[in-house]
C-alpha atoms as a PDB file:
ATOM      1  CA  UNK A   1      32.509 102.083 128.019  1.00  0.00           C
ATOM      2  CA  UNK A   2      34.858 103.002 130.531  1.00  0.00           C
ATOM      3  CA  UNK A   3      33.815 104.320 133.433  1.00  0.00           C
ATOM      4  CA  UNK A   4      35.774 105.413 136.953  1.00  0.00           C
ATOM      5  CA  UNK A   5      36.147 105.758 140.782  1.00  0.00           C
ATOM      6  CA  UNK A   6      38.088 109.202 140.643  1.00  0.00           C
ATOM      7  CA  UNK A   7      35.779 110.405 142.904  1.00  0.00           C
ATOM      8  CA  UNK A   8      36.045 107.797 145.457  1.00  0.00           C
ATOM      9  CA  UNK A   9      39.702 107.691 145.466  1.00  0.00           C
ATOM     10  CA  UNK A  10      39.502 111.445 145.835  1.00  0.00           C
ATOM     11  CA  UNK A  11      37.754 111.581 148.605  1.00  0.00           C
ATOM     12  CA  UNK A  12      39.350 108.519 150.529  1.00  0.00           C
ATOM     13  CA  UNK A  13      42.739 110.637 150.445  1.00  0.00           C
ATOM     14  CA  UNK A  14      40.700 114.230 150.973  1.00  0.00           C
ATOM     15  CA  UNK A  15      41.919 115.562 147.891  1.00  0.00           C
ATOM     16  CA  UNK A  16      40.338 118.824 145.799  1.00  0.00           C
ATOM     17  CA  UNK A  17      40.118 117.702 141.644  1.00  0.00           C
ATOM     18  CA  UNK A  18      43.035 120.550 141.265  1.00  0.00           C
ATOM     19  CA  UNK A  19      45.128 118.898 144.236  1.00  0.00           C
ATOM     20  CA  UNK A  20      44.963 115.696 142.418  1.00  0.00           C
ATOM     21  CA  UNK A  21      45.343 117.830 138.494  1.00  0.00           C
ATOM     22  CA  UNK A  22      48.559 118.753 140.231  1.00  0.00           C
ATOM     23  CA  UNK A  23      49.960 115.158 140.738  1.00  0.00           C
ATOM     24  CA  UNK A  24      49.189 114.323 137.642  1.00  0.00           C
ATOM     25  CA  UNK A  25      50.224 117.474 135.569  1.00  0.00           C
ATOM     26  CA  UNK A  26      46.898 117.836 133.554  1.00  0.00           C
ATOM     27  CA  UNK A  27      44.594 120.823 134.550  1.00  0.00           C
ATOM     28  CA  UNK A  28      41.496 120.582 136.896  1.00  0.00           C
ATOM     29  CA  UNK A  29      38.713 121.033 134.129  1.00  0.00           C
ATOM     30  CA  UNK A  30      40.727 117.453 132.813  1.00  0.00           C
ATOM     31  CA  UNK A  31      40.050 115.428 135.885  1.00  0.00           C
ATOM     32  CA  UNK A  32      36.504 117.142 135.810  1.00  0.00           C
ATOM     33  CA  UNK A  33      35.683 116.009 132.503  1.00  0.00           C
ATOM     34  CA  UNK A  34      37.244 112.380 133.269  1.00  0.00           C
ATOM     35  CA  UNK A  35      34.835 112.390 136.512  1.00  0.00           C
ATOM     36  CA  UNK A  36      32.547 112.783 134.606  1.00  0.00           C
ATOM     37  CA  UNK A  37      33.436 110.466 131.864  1.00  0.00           C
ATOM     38  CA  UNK A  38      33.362 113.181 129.264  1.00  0.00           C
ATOM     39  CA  UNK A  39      36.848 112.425 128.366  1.00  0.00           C
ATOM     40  CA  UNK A  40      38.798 108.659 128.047  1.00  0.00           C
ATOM     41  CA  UNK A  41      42.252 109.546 129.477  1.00  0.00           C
ATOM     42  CA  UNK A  42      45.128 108.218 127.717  1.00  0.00           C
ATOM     43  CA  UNK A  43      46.763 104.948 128.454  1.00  0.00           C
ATOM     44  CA  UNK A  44      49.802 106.654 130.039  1.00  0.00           C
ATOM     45  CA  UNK A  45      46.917 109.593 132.211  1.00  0.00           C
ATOM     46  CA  UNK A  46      45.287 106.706 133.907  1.00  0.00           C
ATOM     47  CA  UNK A  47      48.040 104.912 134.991  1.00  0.00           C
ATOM     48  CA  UNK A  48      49.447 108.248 136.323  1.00  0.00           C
ATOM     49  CA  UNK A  49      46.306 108.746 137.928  1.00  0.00           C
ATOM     50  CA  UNK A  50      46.407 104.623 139.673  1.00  0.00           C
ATOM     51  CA  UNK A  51      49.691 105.686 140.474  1.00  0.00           C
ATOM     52  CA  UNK A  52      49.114 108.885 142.627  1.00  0.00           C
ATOM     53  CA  UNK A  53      46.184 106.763 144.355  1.00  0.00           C
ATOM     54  CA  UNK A  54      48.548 104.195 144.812  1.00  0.00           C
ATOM     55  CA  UNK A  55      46.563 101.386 143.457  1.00  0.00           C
ATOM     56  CA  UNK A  56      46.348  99.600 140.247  1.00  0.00           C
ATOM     57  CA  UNK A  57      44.757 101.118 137.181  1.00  0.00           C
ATOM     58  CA  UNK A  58      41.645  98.491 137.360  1.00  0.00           C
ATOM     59  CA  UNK A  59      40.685  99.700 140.573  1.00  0.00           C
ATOM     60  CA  UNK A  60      40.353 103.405 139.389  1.00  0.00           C
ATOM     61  CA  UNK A  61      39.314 103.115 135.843  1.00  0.00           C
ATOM     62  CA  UNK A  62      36.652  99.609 134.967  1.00  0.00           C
ATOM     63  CA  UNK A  63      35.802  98.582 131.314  1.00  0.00           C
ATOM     64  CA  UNK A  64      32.619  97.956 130.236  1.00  0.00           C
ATOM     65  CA  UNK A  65      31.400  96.372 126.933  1.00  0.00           C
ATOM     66  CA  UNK A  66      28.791  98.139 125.743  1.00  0.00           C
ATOM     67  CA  UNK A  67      25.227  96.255 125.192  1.00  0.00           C
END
């Protein structure tokens, strides 16, 4: 399972879901749904995502096996 700290990182830079949609090029209701963990972004998404937080992918998205 993959879950993620979008949220976190959000608010550590005071950014709105759309603000950070923007940075990324993907539209609010996707960073919504990856909040969530309704939707796995793509390889290429997340590191966009690390990127625009300025940190590296494992410290926005973590990997879980499931049980």
């Amino acid at each position: 399972m993959l879950s993620n700290r979008l949220a976190v990182y959000r608010a550590e830079k005071e950014w709105t879901q759309q603000e950070l949609a923007n940075r990324v090029n993907v539209s609010r209701q996707t960073i919504v749904n990856i909040e969530k963990n309704k939707y796995t972004p793509s390889v290429v998404l997340a590191y966009k995502i690390a990127h625009a937080f300025n940190v590296e992918i494992t410290n926005v998205f973590i990997y879980k096996e499931e049980e």
